[in-house]
C-alpha atoms as a PDB file:
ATOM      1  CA  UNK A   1       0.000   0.000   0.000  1.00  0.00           C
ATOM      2  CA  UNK A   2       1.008   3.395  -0.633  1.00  0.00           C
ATOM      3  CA  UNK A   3       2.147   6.206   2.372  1.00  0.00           C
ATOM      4  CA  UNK A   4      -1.244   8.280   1.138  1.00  0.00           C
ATOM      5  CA  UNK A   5      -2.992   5.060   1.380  1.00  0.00           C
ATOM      6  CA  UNK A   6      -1.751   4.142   5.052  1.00  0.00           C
ATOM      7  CA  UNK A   7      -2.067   7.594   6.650  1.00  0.00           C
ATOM      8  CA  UNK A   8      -5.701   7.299   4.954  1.00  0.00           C
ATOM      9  CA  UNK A   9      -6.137   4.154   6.529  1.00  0.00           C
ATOM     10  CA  UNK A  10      -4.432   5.389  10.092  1.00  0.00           C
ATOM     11  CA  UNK A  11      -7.545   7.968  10.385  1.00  0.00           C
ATOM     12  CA  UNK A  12     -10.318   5.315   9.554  1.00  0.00           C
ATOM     13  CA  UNK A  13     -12.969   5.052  11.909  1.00  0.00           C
ATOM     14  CA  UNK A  14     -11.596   8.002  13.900  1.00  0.00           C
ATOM     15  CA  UNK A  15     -13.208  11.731  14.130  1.00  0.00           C
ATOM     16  CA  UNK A  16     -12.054  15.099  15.819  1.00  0.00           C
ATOM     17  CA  UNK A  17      -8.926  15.034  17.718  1.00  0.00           C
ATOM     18  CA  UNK A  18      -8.807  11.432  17.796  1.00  0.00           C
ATOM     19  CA  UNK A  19      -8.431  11.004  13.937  1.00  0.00           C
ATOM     20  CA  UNK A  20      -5.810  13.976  14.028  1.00  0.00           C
ATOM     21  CA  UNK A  21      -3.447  12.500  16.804  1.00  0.00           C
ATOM     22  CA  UNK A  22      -4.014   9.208  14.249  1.00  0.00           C
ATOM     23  CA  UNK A  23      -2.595  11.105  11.890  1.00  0.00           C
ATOM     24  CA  UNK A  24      -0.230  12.632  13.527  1.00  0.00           C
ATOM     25  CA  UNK A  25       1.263   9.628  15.131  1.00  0.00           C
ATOM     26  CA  UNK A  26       0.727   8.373  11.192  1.00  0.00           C
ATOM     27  CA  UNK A  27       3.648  10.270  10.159  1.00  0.00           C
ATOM     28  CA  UNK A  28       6.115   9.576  12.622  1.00  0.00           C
ATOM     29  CA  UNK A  29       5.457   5.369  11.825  1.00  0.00           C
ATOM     30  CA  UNK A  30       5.762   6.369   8.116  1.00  0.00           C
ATOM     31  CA  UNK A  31       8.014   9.164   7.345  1.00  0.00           C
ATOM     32  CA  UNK A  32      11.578  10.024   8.465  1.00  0.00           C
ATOM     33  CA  UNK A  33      10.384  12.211  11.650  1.00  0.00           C
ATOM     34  CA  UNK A  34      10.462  11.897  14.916  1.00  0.00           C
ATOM     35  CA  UNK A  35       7.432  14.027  16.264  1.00  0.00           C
ATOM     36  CA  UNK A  36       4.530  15.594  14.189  1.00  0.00           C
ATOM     37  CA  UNK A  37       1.990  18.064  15.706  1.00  0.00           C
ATOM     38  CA  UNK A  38      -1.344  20.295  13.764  1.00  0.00           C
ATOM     39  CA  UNK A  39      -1.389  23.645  14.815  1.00  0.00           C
ATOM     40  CA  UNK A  40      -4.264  25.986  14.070  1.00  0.00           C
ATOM     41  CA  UNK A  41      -3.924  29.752  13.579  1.00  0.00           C
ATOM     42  CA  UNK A  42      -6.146  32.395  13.698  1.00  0.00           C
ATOM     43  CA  UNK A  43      -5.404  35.868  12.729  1.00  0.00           C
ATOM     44  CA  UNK A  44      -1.475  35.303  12.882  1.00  0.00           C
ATOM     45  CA  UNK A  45      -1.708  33.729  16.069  1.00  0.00           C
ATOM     46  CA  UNK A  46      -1.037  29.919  16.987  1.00  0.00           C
ATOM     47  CA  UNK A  47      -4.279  29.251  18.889  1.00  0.00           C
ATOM     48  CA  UNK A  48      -4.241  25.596  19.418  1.00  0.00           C
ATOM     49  CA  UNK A  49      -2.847  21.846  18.726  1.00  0.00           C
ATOM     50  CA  UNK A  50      -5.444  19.994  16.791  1.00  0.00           C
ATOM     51  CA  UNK A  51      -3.506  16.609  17.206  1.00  0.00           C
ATOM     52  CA  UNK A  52      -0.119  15.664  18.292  1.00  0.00           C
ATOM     53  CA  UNK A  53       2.256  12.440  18.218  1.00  0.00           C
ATOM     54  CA  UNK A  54       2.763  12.583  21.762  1.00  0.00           C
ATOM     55  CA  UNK A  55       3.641  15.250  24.601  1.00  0.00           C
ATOM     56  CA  UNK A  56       6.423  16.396  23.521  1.00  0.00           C
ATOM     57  CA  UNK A  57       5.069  17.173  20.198  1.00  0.00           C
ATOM     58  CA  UNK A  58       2.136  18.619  21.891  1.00  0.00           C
ATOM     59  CA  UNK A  59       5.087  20.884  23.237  1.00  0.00           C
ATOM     60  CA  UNK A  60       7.161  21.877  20.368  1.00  0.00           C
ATOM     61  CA  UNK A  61       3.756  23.084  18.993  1.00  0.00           C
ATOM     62  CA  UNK A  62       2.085  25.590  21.804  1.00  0.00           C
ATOM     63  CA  UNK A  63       6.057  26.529  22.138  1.00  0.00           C
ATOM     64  CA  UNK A  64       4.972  28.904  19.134  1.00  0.00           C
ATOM     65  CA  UNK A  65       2.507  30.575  20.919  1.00  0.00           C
ATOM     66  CA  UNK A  66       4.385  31.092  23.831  1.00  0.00           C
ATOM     67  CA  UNK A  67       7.038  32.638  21.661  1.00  0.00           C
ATOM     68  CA  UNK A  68       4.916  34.175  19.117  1.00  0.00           C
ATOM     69  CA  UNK A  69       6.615  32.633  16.076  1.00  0.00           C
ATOM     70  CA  UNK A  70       7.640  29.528  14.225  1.00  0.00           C
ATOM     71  CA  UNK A  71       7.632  27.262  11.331  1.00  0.00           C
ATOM     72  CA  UNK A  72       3.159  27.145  11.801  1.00  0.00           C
ATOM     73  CA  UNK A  73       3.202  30.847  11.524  1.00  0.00           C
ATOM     74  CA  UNK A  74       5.502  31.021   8.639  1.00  0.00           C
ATOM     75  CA  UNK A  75       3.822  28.095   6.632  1.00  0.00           C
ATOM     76  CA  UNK A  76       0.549  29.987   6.973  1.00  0.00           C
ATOM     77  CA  UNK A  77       1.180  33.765   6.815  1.00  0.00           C
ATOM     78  CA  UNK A  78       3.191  32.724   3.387  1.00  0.00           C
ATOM     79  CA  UNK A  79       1.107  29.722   1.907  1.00  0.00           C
ATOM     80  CA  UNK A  80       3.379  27.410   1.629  1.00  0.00           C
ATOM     81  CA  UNK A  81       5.553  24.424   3.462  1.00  0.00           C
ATOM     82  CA  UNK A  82       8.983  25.471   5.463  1.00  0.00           C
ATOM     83  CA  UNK A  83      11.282  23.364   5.086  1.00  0.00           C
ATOM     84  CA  UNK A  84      14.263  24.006   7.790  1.00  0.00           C
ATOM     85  CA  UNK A  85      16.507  20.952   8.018  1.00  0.00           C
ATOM     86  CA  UNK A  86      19.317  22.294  10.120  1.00  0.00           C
ATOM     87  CA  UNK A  87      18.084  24.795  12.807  1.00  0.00           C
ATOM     88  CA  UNK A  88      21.331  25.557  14.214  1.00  0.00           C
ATOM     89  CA  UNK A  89      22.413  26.946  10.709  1.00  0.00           C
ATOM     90  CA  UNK A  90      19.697  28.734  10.435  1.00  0.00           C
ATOM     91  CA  UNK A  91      19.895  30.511  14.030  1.00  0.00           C
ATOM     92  CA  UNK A  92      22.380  33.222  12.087  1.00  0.00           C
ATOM     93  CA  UNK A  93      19.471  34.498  10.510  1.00  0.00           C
ATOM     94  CA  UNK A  94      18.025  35.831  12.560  1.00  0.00           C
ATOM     95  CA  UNK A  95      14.353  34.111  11.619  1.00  0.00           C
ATOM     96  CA  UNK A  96      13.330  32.550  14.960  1.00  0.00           C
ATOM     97  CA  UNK A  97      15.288  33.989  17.297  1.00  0.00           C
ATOM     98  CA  UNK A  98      13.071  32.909  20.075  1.00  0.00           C
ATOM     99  CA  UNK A  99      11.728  29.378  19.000  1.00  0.00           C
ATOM    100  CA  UNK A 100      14.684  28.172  17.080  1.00  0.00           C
ATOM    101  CA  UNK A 101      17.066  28.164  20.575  1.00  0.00           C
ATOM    102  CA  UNK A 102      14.519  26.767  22.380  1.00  0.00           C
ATOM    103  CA  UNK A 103      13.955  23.965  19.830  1.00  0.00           C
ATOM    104  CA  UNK A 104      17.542  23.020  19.759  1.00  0.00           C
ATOM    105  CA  UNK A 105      17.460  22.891  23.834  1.00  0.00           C
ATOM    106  CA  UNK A 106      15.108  19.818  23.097  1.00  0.00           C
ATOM    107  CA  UNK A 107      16.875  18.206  20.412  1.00  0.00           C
ATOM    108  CA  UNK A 108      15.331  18.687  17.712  1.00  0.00           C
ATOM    109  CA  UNK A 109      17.649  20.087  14.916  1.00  0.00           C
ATOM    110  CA  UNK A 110      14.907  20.295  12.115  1.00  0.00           C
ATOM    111  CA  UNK A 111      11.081  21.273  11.336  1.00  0.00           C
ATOM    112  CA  UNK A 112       9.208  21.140   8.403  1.00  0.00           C
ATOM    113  CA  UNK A 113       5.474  23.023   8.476  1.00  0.00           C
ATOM    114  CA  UNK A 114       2.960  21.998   5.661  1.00  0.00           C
ATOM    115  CA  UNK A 115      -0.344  24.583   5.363  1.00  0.00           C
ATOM    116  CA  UNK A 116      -3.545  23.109   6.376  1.00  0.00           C
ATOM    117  CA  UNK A 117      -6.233  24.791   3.879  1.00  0.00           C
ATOM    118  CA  UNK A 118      -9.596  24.627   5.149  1.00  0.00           C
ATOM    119  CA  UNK A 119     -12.668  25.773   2.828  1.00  0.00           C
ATOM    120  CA  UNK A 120     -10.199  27.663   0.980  1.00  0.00           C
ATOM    121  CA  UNK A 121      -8.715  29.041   4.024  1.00  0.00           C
ATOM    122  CA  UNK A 122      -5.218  28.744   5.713  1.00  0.00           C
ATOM    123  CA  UNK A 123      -6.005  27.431   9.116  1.00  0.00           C
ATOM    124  CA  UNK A 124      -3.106  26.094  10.472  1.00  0.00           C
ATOM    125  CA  UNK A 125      -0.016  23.970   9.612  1.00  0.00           C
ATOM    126  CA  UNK A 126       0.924  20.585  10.151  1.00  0.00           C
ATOM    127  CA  UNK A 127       4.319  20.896  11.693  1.00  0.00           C
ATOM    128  CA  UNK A 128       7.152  17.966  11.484  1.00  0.00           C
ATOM    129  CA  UNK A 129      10.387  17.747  14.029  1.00  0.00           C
ATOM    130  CA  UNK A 130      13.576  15.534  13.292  1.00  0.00           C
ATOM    131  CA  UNK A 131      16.604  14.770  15.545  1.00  0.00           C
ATOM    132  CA  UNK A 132      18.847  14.395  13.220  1.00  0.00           C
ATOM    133  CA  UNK A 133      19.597  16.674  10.446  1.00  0.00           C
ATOM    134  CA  UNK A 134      18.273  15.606   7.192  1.00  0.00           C
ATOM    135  CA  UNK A 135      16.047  17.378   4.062  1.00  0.00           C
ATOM    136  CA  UNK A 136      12.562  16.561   3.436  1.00  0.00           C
ATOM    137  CA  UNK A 137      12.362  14.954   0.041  1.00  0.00           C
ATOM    138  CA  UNK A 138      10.664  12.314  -1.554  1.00  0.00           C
ATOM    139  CA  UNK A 139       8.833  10.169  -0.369  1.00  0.00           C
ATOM    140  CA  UNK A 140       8.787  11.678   3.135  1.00  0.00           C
ATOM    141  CA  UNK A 141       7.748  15.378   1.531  1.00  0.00           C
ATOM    142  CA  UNK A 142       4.888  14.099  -0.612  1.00  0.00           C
ATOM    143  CA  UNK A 143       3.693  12.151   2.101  1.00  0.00           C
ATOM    144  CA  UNK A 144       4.000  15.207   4.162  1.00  0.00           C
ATOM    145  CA  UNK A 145       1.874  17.193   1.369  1.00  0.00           C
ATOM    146  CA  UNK A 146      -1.073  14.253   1.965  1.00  0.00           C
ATOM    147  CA  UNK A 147      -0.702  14.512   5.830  1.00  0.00           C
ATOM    148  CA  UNK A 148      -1.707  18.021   5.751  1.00  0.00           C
ATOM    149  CA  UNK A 149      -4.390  17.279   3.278  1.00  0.00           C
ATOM    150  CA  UNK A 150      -6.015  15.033   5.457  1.00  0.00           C
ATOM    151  CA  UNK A 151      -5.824  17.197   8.487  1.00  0.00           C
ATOM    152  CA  UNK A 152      -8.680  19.414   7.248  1.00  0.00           C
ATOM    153  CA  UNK A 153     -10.966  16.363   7.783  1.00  0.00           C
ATOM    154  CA  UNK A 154     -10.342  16.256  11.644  1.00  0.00           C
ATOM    155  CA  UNK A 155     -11.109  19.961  12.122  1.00  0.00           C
ATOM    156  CA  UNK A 156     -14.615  19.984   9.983  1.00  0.00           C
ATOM    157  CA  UNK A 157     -15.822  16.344  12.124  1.00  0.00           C
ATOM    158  CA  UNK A 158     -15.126  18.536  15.280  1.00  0.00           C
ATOM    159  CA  UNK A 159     -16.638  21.976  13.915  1.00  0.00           C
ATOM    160  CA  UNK A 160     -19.830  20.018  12.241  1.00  0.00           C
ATOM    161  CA  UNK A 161     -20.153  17.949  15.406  1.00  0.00           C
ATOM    162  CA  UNK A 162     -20.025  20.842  17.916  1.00  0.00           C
ATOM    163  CA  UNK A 163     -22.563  22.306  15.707  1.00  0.00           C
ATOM    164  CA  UNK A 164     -24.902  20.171  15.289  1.00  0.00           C
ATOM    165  CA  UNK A 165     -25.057  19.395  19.005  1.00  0.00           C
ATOM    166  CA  UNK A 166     -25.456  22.733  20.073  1.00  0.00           C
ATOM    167  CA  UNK A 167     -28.123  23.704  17.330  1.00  0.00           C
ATOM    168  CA  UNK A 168     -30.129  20.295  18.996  1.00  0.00           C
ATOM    169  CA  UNK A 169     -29.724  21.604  22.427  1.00  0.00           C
ATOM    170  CA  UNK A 170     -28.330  24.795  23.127  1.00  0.00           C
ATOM    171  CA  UNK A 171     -27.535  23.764  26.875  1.00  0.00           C
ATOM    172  CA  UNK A 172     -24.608  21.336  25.982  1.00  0.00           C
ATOM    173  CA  UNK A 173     -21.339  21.340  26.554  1.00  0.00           C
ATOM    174  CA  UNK A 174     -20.642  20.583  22.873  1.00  0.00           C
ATOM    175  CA  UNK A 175     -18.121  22.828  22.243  1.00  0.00           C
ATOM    176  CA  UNK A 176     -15.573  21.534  25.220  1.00  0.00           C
ATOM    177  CA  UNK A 177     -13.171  19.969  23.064  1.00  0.00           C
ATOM    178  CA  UNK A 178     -12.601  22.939  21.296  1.00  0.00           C
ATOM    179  CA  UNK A 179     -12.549  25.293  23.944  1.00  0.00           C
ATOM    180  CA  UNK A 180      -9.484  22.658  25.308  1.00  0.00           C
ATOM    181  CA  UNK A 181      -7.889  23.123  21.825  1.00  0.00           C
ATOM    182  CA  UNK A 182      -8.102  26.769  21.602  1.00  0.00           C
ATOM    183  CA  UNK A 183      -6.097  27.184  24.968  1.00  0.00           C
ATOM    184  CA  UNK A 184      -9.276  28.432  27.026  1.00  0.00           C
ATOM    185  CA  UNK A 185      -6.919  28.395  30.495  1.00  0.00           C
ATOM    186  CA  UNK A 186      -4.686  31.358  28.532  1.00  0.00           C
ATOM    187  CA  UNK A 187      -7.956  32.805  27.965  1.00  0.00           C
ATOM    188  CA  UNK A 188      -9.242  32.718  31.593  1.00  0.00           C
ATOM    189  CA  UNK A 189      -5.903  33.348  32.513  1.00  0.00           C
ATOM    190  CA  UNK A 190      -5.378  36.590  30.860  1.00  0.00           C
ATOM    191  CA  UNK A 191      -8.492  37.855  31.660  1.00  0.00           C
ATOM    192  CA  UNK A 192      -7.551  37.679  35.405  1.00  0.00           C
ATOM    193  CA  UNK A 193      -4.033  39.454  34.282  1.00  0.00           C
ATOM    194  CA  UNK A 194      -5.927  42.378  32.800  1.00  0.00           C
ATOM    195  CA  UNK A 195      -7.676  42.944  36.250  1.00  0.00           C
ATOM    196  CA  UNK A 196      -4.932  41.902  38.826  1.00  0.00           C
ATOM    197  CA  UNK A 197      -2.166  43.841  36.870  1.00  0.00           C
ATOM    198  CA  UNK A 198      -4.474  46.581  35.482  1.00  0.00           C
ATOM    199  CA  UNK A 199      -3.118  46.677  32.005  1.00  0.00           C
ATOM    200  CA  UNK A 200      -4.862  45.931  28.660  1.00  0.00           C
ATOM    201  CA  UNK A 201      -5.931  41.842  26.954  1.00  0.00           C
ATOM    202  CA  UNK A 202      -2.801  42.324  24.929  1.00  0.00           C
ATOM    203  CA  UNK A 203      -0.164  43.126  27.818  1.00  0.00           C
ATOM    204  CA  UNK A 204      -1.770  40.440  29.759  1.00  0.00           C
ATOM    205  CA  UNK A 205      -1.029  38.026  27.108  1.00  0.00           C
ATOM    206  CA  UNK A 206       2.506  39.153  26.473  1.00  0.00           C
ATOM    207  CA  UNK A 207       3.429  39.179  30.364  1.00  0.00           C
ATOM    208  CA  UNK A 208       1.803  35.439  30.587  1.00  0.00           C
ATOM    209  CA  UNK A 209       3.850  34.063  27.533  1.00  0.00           C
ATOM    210  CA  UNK A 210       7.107  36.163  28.659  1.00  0.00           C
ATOM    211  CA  UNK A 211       6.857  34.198  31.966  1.00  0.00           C
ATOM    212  CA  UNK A 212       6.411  31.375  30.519  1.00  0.00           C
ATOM    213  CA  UNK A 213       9.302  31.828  28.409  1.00  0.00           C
ATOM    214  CA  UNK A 214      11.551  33.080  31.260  1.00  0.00           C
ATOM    215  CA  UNK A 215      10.995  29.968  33.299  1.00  0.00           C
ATOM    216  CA  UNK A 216      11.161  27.354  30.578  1.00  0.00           C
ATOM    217  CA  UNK A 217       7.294  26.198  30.951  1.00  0.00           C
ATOM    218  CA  UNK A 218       4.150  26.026  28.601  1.00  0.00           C
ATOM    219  CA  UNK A 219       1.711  29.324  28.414  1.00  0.00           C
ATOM    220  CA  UNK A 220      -0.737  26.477  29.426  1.00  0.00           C
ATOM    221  CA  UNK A 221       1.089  25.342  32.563  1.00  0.00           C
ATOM    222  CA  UNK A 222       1.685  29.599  33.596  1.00  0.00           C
ATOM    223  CA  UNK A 223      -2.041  29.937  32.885  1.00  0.00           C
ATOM    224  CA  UNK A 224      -2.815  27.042  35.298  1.00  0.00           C
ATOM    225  CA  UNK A 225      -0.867  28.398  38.112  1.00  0.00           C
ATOM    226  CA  UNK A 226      -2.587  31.440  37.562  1.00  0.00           C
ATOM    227  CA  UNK A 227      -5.971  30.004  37.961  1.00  0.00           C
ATOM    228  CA  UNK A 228      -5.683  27.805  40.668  1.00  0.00           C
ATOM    229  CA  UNK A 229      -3.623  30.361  42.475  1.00  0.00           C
ATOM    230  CA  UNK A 230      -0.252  29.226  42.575  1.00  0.00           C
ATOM    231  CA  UNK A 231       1.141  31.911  40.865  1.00  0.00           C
ATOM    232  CA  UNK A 232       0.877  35.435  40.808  1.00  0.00           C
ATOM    233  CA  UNK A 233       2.615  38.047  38.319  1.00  0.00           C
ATOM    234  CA  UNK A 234       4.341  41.341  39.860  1.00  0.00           C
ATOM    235  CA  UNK A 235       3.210  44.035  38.407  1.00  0.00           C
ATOM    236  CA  UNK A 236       5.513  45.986  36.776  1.00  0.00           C
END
């Protein structure tokens, strides 16, 4: 069987986040990489991980919110796959000066980022990490290309799913799984920023990633502290 044929047949039977960490897990089985994560993006933001090989994937992905930049942003503010298969080269660059460092500290040495096109939009990326430094090509990039193909499926199961449910009754919880992709405990999080520090959504944001940053930990982790308590940013 073909690769498009066995990441096809990885997803069967699955829907929604399910059939994306299928995928995702899909591509590290079948092509030369070692972790393989679908970020979303909304209005040049990273905004949430569709589906992820495992943790750590899960981790090199919300890394680019945290820092604000990365191979998901790039792929979808320019329409097209990055292909970086020696970070550390590419450091002198100047490109990611932020997420490129931090990658390395992890050991991962190269990322690829395929566009996810949704209803003719660009809605996220499907982002590939390797331990070893290597180029995409052949076999591994056009099975790449149908990865990221097949990751719009995933995202319209969960958006027609939610929908449906909440048009039938307008008191369910429907749209949980999405508020868990789209990082809702940043959300809540920064919202109790913007009062406890008195400074604007956007500040909030920026001093909960910067944290984050500073201390080595997910925006997600910060933003738990936050809300349960543990932790509680000095104003400036």
């Amino acid at each position: 069987m073909s690769i498009e044929g066995l990441l096809i047949s990885a997803v069967g039977g699955q829907r929604g986040v399910a059939a994306a960490d299928r995928l995702c897990r899909a591509c590290v089985n079948l092509l030369a990489v070692d972790a393989a994560a679908i970020s979303l993006v909304f209005d040049g933001v990273s905004t949430g991980t569709l589906g992820s090989s495992s943790e750590l994937a899960r981790q090199y992905d919300e890394l680019q919110f945290t820092v604000g930049e990365g191979p998901c942003l790039e792929s979808v503010s320019t329409r097209a796959p990055v292909l970086v298969f020696d970070l550390a080269a590419d450091i002198g660059t100047g490109r990611w000066p932020g997420y490129g460092p931090a990658l390395l500290a992890y050991g991962i040495v190269g990322v690829f980022a395929m566009p996810v096109l949704v209803a003719g939009e660009y809605v996220g990326a499907l982002d590939l990490f390797r331990t070893r430094t290597a180029s995409l090509e052949g076999q591994d990039l056009s099975g790449a290309l149908v990865a990221a193909e097949l990751a719009e499926m995933p995202l319209l199961d969960l958006l027609t799913d939610n929908l449906e449910k909440s048009v039938a009754d307008p008191s369910t919880a429907a749209w949980a799984e999405l508020n868990q992709i789209a990082r809702a405990e940043v959300n809540q999080a920064t919202g109790m920023l913007v009062a406890q520090l008195d400074v604007g959504p956007a500040e909030a944001l920026v001093r909960l990633r910067a944290h984050a940053y500073a201390t080595n930990r997910s925006a997600t982790e910060v933003a738990r502290d936050i809300l349960e308590r543990r932790l509680r940013l000095a104003p400036d």
